[in-house]
C-alpha atoms as a PDB file:
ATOM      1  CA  UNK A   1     -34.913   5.120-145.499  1.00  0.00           C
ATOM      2  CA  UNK A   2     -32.105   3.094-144.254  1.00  0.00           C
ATOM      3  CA  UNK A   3     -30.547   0.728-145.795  1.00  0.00           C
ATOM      4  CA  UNK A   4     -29.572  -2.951-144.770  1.00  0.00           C
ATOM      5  CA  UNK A   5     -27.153  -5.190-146.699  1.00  0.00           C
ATOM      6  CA  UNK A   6     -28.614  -8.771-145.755  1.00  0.00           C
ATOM      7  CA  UNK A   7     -25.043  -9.896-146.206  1.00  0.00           C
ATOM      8  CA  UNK A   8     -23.476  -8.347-143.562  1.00  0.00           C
ATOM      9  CA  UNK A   9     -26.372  -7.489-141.430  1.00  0.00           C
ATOM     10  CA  UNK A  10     -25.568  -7.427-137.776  1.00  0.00           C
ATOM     11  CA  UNK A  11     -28.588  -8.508-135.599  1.00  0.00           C
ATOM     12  CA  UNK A  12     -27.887  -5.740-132.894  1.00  0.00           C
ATOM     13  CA  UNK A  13     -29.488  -3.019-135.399  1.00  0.00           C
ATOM     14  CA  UNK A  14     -32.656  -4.618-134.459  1.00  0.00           C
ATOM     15  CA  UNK A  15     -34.264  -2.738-131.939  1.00  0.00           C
ATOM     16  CA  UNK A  16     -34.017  -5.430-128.335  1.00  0.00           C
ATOM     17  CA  UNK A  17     -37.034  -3.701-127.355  1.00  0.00           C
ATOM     18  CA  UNK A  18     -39.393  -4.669-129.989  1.00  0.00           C
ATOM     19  CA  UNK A  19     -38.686  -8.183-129.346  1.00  0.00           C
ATOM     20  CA  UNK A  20     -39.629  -8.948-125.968  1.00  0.00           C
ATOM     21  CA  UNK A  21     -39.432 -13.187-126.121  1.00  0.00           C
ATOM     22  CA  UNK A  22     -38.829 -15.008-123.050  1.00  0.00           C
ATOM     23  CA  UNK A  23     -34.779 -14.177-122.309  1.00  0.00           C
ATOM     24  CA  UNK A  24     -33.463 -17.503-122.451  1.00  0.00           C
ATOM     25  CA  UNK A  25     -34.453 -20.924-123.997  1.00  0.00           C
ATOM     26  CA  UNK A  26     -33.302 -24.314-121.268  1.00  0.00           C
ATOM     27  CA  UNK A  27     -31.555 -26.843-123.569  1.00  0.00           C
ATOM     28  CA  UNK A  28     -32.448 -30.402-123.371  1.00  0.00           C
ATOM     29  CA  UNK A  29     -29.625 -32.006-122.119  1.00  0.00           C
ATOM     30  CA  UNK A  30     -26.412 -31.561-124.318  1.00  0.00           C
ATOM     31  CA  UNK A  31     -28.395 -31.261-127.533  1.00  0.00           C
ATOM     32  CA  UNK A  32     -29.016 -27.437-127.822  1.00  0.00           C
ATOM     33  CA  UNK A  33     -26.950 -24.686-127.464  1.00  0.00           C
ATOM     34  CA  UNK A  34     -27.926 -21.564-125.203  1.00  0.00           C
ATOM     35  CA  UNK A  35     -29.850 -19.114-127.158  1.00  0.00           C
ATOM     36  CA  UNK A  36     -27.233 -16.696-126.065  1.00  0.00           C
ATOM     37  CA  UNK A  37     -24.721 -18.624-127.930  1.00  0.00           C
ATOM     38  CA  UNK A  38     -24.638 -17.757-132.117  1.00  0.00           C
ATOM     39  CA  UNK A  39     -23.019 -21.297-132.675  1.00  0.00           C
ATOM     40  CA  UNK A  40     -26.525 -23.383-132.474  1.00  0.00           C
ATOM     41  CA  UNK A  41     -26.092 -27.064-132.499  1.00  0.00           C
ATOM     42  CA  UNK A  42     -27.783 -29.893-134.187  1.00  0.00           C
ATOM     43  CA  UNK A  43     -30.087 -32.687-132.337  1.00  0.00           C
ATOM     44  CA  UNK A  44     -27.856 -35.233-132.322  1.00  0.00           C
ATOM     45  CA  UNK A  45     -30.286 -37.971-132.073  1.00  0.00           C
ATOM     46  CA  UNK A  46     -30.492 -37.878-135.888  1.00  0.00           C
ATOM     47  CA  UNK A  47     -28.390 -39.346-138.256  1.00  0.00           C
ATOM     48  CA  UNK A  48     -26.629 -36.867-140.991  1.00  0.00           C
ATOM     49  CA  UNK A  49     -25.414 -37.704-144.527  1.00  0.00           C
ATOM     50  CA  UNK A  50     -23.091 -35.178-146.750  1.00  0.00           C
ATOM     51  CA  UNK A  51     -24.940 -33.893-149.970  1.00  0.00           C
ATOM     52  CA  UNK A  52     -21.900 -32.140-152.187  1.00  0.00           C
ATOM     53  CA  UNK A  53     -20.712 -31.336-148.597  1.00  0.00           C
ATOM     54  CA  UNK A  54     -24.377 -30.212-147.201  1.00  0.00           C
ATOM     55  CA  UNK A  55     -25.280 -32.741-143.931  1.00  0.00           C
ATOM     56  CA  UNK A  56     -28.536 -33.744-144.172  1.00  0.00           C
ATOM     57  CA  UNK A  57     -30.793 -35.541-141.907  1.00  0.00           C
ATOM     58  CA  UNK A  58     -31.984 -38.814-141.846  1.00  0.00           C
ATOM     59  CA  UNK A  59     -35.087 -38.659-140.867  1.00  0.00           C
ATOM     60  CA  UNK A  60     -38.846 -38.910-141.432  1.00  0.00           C
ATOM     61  CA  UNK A  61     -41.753 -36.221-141.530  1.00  0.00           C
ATOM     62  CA  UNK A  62     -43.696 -37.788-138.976  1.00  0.00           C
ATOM     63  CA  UNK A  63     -40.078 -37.993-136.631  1.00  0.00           C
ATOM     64  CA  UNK A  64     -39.401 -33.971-137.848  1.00  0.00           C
ATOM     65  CA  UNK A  65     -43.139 -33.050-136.482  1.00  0.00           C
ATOM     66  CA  UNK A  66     -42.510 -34.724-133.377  1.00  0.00           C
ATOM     67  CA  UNK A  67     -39.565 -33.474-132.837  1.00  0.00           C
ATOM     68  CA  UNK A  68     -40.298 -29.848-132.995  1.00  0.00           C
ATOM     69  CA  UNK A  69     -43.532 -29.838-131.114  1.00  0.00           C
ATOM     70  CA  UNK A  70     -41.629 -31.811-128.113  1.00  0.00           C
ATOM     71  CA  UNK A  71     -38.958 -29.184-128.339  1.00  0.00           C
ATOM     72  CA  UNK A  72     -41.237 -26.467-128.172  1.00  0.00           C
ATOM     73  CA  UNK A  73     -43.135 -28.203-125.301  1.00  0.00           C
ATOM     74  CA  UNK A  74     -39.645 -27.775-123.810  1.00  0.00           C
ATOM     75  CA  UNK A  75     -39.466 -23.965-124.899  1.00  0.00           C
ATOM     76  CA  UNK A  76     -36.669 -24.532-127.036  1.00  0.00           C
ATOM     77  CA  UNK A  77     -36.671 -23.330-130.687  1.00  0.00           C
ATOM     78  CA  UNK A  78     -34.448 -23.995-134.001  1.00  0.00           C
ATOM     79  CA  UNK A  79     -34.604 -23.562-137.693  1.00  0.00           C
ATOM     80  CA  UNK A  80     -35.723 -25.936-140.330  1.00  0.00           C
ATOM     81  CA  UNK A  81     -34.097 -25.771-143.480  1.00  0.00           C
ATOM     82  CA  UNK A  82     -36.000 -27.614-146.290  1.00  0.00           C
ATOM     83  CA  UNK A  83     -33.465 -28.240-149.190  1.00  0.00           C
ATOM     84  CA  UNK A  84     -34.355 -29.245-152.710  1.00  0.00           C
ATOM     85  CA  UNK A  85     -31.833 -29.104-155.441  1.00  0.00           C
ATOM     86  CA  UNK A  86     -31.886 -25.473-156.243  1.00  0.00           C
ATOM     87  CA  UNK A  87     -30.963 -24.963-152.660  1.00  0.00           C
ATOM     88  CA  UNK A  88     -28.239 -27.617-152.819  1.00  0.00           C
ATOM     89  CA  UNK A  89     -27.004 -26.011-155.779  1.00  0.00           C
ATOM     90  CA  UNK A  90     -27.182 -22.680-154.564  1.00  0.00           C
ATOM     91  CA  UNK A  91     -25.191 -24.178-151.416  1.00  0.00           C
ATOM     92  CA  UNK A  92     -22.362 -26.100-153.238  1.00  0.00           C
ATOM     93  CA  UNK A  93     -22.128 -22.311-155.412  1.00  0.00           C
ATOM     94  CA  UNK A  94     -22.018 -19.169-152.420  1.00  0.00           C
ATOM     95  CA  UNK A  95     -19.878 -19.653-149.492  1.00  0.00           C
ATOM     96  CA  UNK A  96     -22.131 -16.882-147.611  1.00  0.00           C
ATOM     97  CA  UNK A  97     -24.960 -19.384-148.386  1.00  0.00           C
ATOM     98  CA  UNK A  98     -23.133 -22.529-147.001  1.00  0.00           C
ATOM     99  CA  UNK A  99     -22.158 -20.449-144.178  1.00  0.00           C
ATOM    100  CA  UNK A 100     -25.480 -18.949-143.760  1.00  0.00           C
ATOM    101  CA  UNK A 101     -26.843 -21.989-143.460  1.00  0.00           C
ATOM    102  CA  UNK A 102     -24.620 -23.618-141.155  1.00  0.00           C
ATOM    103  CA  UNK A 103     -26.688 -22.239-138.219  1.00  0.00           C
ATOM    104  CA  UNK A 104     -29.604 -24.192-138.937  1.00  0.00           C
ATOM    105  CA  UNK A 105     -31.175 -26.764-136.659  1.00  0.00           C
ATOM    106  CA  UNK A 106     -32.199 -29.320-138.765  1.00  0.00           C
ATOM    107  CA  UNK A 107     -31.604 -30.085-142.689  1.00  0.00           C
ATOM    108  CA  UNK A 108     -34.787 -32.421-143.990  1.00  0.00           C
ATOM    109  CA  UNK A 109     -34.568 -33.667-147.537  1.00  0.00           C
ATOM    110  CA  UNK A 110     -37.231 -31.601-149.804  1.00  0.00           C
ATOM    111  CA  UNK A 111     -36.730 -33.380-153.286  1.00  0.00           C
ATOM    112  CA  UNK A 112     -36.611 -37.218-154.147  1.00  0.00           C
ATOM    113  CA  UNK A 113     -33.459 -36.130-156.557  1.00  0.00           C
ATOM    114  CA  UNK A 114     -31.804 -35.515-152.946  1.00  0.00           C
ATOM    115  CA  UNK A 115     -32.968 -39.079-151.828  1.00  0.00           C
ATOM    116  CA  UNK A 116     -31.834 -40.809-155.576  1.00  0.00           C
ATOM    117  CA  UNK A 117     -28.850 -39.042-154.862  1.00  0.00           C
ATOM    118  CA  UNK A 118     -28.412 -40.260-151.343  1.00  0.00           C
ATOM    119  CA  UNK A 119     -28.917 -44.283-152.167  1.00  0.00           C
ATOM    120  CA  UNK A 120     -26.719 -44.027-155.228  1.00  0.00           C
ATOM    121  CA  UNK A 121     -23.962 -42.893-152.633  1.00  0.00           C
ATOM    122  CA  UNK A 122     -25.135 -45.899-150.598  1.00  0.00           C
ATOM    123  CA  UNK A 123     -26.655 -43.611-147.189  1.00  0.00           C
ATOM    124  CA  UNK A 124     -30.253 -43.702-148.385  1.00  0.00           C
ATOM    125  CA  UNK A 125     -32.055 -41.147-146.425  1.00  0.00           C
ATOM    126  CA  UNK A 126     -34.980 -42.241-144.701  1.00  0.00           C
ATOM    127  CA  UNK A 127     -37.800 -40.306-147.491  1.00  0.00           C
ATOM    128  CA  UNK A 128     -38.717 -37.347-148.659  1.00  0.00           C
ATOM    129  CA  UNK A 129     -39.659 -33.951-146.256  1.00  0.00           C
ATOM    130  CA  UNK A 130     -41.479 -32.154-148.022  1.00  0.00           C
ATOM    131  CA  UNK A 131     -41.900 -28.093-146.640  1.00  0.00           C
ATOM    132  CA  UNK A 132     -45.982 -28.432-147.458  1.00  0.00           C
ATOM    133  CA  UNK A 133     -46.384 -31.526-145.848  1.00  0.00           C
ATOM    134  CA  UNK A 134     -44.510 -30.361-142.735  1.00  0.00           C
ATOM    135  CA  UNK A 135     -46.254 -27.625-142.346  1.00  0.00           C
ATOM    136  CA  UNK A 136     -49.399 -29.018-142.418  1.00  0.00           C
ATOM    137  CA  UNK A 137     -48.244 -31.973-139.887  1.00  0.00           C
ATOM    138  CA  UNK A 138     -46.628 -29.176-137.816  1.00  0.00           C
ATOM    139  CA  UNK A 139     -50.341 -27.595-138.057  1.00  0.00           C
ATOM    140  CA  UNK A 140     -52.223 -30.663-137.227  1.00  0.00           C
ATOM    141  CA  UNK A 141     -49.701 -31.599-133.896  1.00  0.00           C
ATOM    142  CA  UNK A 142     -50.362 -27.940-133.017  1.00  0.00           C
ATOM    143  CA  UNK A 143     -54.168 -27.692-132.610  1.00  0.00           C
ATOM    144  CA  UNK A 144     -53.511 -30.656-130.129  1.00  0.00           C
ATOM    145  CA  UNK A 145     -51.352 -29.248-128.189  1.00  0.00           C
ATOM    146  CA  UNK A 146     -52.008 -26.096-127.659  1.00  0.00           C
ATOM    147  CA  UNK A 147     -49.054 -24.416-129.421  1.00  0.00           C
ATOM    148  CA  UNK A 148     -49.810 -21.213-131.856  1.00  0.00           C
ATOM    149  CA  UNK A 149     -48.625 -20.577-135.495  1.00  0.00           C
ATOM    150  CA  UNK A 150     -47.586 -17.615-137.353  1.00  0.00           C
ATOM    151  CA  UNK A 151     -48.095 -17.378-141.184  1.00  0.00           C
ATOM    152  CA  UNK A 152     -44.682 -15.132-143.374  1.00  0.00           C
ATOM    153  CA  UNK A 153     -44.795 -14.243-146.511  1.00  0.00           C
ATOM    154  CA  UNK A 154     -46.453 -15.318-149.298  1.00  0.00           C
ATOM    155  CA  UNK A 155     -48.291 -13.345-152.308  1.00  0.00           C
ATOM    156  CA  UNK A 156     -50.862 -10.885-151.083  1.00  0.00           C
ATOM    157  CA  UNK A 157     -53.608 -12.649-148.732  1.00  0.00           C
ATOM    158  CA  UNK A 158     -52.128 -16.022-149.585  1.00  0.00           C
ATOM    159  CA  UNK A 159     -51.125 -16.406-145.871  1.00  0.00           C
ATOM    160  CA  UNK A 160     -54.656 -15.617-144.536  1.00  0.00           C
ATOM    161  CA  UNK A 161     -55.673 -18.210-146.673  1.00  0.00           C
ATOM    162  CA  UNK A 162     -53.736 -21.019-146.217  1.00  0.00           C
ATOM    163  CA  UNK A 163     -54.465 -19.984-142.038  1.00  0.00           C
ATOM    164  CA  UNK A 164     -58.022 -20.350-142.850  1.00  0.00           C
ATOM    165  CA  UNK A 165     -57.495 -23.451-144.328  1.00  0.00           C
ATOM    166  CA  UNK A 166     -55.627 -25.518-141.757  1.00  0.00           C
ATOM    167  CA  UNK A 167     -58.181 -23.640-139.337  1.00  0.00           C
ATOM    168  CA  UNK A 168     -61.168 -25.711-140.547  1.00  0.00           C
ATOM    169  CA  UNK A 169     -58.673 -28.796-141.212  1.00  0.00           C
ATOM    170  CA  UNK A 170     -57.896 -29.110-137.125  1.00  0.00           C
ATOM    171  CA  UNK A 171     -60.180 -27.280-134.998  1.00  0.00           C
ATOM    172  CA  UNK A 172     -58.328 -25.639-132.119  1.00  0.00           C
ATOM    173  CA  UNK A 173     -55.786 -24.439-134.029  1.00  0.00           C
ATOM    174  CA  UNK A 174     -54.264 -21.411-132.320  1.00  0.00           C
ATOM    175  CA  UNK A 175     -52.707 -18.576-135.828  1.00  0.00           C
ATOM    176  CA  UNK A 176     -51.006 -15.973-134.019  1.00  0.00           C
ATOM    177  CA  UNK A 177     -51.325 -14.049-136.998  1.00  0.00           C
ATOM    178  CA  UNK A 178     -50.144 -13.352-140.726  1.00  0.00           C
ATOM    179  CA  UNK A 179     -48.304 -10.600-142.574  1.00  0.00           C
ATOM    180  CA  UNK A 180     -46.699 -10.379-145.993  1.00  0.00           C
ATOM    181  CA  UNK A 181     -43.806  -8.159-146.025  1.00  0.00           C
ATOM    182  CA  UNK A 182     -44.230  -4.997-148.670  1.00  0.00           C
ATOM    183  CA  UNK A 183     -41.893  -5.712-151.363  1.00  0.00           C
ATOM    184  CA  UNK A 184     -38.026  -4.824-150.900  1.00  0.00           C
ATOM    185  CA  UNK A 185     -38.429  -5.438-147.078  1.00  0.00           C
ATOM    186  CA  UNK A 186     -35.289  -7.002-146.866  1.00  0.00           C
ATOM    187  CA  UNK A 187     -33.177  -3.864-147.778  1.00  0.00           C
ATOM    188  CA  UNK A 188     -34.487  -1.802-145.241  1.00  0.00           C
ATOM    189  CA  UNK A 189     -33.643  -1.523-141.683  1.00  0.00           C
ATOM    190  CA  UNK A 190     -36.831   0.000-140.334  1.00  0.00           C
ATOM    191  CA  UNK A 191     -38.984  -2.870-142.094  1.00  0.00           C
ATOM    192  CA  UNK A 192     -36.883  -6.118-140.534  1.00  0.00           C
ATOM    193  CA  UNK A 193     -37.124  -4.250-137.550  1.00  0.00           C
ATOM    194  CA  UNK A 194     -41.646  -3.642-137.855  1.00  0.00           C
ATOM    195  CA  UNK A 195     -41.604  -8.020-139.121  1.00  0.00           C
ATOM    196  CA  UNK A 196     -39.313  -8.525-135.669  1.00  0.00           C
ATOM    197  CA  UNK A 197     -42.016  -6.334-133.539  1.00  0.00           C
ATOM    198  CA  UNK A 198     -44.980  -8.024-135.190  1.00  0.00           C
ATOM    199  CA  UNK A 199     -44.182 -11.352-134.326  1.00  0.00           C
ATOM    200  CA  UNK A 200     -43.151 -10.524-130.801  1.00  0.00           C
ATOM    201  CA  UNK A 201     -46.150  -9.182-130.350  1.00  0.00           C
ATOM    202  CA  UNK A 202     -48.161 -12.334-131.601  1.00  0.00           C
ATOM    203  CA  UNK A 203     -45.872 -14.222-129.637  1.00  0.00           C
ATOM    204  CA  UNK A 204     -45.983 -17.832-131.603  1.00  0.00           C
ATOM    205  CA  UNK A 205     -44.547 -20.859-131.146  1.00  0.00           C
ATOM    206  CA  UNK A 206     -43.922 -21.803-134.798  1.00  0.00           C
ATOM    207  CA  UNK A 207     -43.428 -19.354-137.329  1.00  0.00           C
ATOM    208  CA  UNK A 208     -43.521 -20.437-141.313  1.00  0.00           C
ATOM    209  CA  UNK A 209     -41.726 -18.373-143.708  1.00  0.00           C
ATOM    210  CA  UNK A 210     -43.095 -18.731-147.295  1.00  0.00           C
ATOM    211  CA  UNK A 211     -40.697 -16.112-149.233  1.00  0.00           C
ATOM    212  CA  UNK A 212     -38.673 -18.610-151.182  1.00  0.00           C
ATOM    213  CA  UNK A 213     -34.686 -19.147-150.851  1.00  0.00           C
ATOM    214  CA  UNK A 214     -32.390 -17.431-149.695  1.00  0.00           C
ATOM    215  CA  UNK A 215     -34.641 -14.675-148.992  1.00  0.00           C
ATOM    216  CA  UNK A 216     -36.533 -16.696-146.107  1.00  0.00           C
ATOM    217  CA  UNK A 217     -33.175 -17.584-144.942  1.00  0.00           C
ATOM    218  CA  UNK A 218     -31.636 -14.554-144.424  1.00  0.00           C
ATOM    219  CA  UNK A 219     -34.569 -13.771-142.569  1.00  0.00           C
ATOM    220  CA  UNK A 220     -34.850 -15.878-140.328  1.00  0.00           C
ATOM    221  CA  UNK A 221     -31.411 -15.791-139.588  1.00  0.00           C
ATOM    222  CA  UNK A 222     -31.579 -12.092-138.910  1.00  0.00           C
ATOM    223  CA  UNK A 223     -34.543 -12.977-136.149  1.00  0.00           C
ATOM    224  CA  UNK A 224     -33.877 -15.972-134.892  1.00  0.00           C
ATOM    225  CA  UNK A 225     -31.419 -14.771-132.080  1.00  0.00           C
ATOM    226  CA  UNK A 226     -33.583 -12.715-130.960  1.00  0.00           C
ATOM    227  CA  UNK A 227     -37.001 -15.040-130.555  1.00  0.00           C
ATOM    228  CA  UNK A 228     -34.499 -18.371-129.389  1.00  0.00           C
ATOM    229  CA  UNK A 229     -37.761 -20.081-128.284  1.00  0.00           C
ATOM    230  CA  UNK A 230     -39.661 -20.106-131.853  1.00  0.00           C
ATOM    231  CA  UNK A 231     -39.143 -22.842-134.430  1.00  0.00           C
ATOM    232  CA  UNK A 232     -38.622 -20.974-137.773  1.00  0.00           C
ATOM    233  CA  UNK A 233     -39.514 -23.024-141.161  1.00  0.00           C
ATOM    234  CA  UNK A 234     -38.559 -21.820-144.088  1.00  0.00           C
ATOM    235  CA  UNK A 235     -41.690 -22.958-146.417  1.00  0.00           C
ATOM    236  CA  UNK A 236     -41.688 -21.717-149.848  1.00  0.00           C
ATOM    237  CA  UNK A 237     -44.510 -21.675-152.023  1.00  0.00           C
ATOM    238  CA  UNK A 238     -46.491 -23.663-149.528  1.00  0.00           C
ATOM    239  CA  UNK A 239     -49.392 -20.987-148.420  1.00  0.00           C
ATOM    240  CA  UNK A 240     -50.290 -20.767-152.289  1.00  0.00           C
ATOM    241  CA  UNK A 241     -50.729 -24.530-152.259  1.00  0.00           C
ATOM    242  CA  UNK A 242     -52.384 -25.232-149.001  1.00  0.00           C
ATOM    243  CA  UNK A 243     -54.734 -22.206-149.649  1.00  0.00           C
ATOM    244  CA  UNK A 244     -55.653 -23.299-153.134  1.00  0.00           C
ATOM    245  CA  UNK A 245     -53.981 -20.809-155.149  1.00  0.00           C
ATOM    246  CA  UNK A 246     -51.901 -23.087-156.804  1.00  0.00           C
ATOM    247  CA  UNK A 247     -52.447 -26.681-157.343  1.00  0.00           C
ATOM    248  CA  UNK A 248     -49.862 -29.650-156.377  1.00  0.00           C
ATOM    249  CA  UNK A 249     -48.899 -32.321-158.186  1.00  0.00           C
ATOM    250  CA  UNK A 250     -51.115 -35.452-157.913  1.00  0.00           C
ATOM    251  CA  UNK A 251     -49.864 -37.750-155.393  1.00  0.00           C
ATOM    252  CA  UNK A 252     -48.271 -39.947-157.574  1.00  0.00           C
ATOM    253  CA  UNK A 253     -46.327 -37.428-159.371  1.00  0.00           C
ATOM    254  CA  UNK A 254     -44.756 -36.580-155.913  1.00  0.00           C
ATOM    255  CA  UNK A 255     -43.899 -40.409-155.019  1.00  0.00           C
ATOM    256  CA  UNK A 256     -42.182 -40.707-158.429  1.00  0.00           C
ATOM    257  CA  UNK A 257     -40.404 -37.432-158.731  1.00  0.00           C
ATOM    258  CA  UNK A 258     -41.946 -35.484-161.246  1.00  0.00           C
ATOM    259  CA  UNK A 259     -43.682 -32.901-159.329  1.00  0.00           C
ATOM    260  CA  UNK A 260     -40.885 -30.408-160.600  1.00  0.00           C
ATOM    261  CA  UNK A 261     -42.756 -31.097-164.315  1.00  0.00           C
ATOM    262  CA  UNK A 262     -46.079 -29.969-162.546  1.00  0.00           C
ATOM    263  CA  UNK A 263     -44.984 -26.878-161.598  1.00  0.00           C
ATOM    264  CA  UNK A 264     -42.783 -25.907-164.809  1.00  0.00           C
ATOM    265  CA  UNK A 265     -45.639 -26.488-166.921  1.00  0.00           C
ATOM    266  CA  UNK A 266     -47.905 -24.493-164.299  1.00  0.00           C
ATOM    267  CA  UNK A 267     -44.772 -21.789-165.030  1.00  0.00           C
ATOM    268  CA  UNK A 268     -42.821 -22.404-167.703  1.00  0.00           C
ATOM    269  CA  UNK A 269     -41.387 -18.596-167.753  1.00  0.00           C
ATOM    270  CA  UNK A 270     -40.153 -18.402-163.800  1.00  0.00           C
ATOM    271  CA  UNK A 271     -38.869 -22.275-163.889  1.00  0.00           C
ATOM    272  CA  UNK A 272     -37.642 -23.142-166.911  1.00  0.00           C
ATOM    273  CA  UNK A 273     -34.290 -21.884-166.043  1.00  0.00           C
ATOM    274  CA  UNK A 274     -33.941 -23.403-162.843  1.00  0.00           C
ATOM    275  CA  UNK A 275     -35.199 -26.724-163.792  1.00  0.00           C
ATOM    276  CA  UNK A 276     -34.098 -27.232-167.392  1.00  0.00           C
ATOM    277  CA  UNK A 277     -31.098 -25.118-167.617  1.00  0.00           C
ATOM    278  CA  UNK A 278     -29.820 -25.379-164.043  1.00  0.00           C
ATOM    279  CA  UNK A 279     -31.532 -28.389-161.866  1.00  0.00           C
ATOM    280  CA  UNK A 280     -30.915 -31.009-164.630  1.00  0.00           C
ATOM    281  CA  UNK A 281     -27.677 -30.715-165.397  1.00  0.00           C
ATOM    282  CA  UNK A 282     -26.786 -30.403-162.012  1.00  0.00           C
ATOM    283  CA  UNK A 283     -28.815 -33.345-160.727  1.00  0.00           C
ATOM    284  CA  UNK A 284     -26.433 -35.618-163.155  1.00  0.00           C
ATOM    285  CA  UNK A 285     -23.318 -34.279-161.415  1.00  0.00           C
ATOM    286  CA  UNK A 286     -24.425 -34.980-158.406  1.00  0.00           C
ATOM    287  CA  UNK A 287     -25.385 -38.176-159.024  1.00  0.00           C
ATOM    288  CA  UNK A 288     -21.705 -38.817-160.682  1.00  0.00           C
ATOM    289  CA  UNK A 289     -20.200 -37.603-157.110  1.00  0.00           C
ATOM    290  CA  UNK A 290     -22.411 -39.851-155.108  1.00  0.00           C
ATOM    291  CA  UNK A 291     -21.309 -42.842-157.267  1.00  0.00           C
ATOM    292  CA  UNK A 292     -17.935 -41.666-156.816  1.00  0.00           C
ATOM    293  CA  UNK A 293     -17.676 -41.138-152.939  1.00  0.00           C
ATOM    294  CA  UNK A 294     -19.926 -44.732-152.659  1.00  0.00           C
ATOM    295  CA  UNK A 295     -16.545 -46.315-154.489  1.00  0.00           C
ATOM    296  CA  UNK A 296     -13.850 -43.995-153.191  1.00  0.00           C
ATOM    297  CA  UNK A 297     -14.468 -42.602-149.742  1.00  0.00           C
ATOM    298  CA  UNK A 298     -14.491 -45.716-147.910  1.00  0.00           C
ATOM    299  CA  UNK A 299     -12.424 -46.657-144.549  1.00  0.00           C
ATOM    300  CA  UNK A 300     -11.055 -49.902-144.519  1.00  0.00           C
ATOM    301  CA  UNK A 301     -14.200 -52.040-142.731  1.00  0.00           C
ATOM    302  CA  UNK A 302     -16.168 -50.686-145.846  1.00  0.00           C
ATOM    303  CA  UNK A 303     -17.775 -47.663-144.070  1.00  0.00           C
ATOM    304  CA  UNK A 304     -18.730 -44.544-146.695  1.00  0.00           C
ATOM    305  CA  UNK A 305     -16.419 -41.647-145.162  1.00  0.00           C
ATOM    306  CA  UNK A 306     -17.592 -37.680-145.925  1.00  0.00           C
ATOM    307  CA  UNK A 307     -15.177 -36.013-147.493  1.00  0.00           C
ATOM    308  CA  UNK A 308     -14.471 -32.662-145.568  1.00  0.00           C
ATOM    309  CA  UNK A 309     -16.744 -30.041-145.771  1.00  0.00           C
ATOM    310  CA  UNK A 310     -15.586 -26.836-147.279  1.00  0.00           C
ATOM    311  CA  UNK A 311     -17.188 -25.039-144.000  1.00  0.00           C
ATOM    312  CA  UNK A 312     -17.054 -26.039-140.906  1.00  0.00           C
ATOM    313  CA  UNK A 313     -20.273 -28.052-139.918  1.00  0.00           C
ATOM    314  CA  UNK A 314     -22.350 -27.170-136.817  1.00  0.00           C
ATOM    315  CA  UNK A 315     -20.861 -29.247-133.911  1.00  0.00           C
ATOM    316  CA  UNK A 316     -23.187 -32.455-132.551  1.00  0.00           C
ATOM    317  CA  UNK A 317     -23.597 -32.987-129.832  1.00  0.00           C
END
């Protein structure tokens, strides 16, 4: 068996003949790089806030959905990254993560502690994104259009669920197909290299990755450049809640914040940690740096002014 460090992995080791996409991806004016080019560019129609030095965008689920399926009416592709606050923690932590993730397309705010944090610094982001809910918009603006979905991931048959799900919720949906990855996929050459073969072969317009960060992030970063014209979204836990394995938080837990309790008390032993021990404590920092840069990091009309970034930040267009 060979073996791949996802740190380091170099994207020609996947085999170019496996992944037979269409060559090249036509950018929409100035707003998209060439799929030839590694340095991918943000839409620049959408406003971006700094998050401890992460841009995020400001904008709405409904804009997000549109977005992407005009885009891939276009045949142009991206990534959505969905943070929360583990992610933002795990990004203001691991300079291979910041750097990892400075590739991405667009950056929609998964986590009202993002949005507190975002109005305390006085650039309130538009509301919430949450990776569930986008998926299942993405879904519905799908079956409409004709475009096909691919389903990553997941526990065991969670992904053939949650496909059989938004299959009865809008008829006409096109799933390219589903596959969960046999565990310890990611350390092996010859197993990136079957997941990059599969999904050329289903040939989908939006694939949704439900592994969990980073490990849906490296990923997708290691297929991306080779399938330009695919939207990849990184998803989570979603296929277990959209296919009924695990229940969401009631809709006014979600509006309010607490949806975090939900799942800690559906799984106190995997969360706790993050949430109690990690998220909390790191939620109040960040809210004492947003305060901060809302008083401090202004230009002399008044104007909030990022502080640098400690990477460099995907150029706009």
């Amino acid at each position: 068996m060979k073996t791949l460090d996802i740190s380091t992995f170099d994207h020609s080791q996947l085999d170019e003949t496996k992944m037979k996409k269409s060559e090249s991806a036509p950018t929409d004016g100035e707003e998209f790089s060439s799929p030839d080019d590694t340095s991918f560019v943000q839409p620049a129609q959408f406003g971006t806030i700094q998050l401890r030095g992460m841009p995020i965008h400001a904008i709405t689920r409904r804009q997000t959905a549109r977005h992407l399926i005009d885009c891939s009416l276009k045949n142009v592709g991206g990534w959505v990254v969905t943070p929360n606050l583990d992610i933002l923690r795990r990004y203001t932590r691991s300079s291979s993560f910041r750097n990892l993730l400075a590739t991405s397309t667009l950056n929609v705010p998964d986590g009202m502690p993002l949005i507190w944090a975002s109005r305390v610094k006085g650039q309130p982001l538009a509301e919430r994104v949450n990776g569930t809910d986008l998926m299942v918009d993405v879904c519905e603006a799908a079956a409409e259009v004709g475009k096909s979905v691919f389903f990553l991931g997941g526990n065991p048959g969670s992904a053939e669920k949650a496909a059989a799900t938004l299959e009865e919720d809008f008829p006409g949906l096109k799933v390219a197909g589903c596959h969960c990855p046999d565990f310890g996929f990611e350390t092996d050459i010859e197993s990136v290299e079957e997941i990059a073969a599969i999904i050329a072969a289903a040939n989908p317009d939006f694939v949704f990755v439900g592994l969990g960060s980073p490990k849906q992030d490296v990923l997708i970063n290691m297929l991306r450049l080779k399938l330009p014209n695919v939207w990849w979204l990184g998803v989570g836990i979603s296929f277990s809640f959209v296919g009924g394995e695990i229940s969401r938080a009631p809709e006014w837990a979600k509006k309010g914040g607490l949806e975090w309790f939900f799942r800690l008390i559906a799984e106190p032993r995997r969360l706790a940690k993050r949430y109690l021990l990690q998220g909390i404590p790191f939620f109040a920092v960040t809210l004492l740096v947003s305060g901060f840069e809302r008083i401090w990091c202004r230009d002399p009309q008044g104007n909030i002014e990022d502080p640098p970034s400690e990477i460099v930040k995907p150029r706009t267009a």
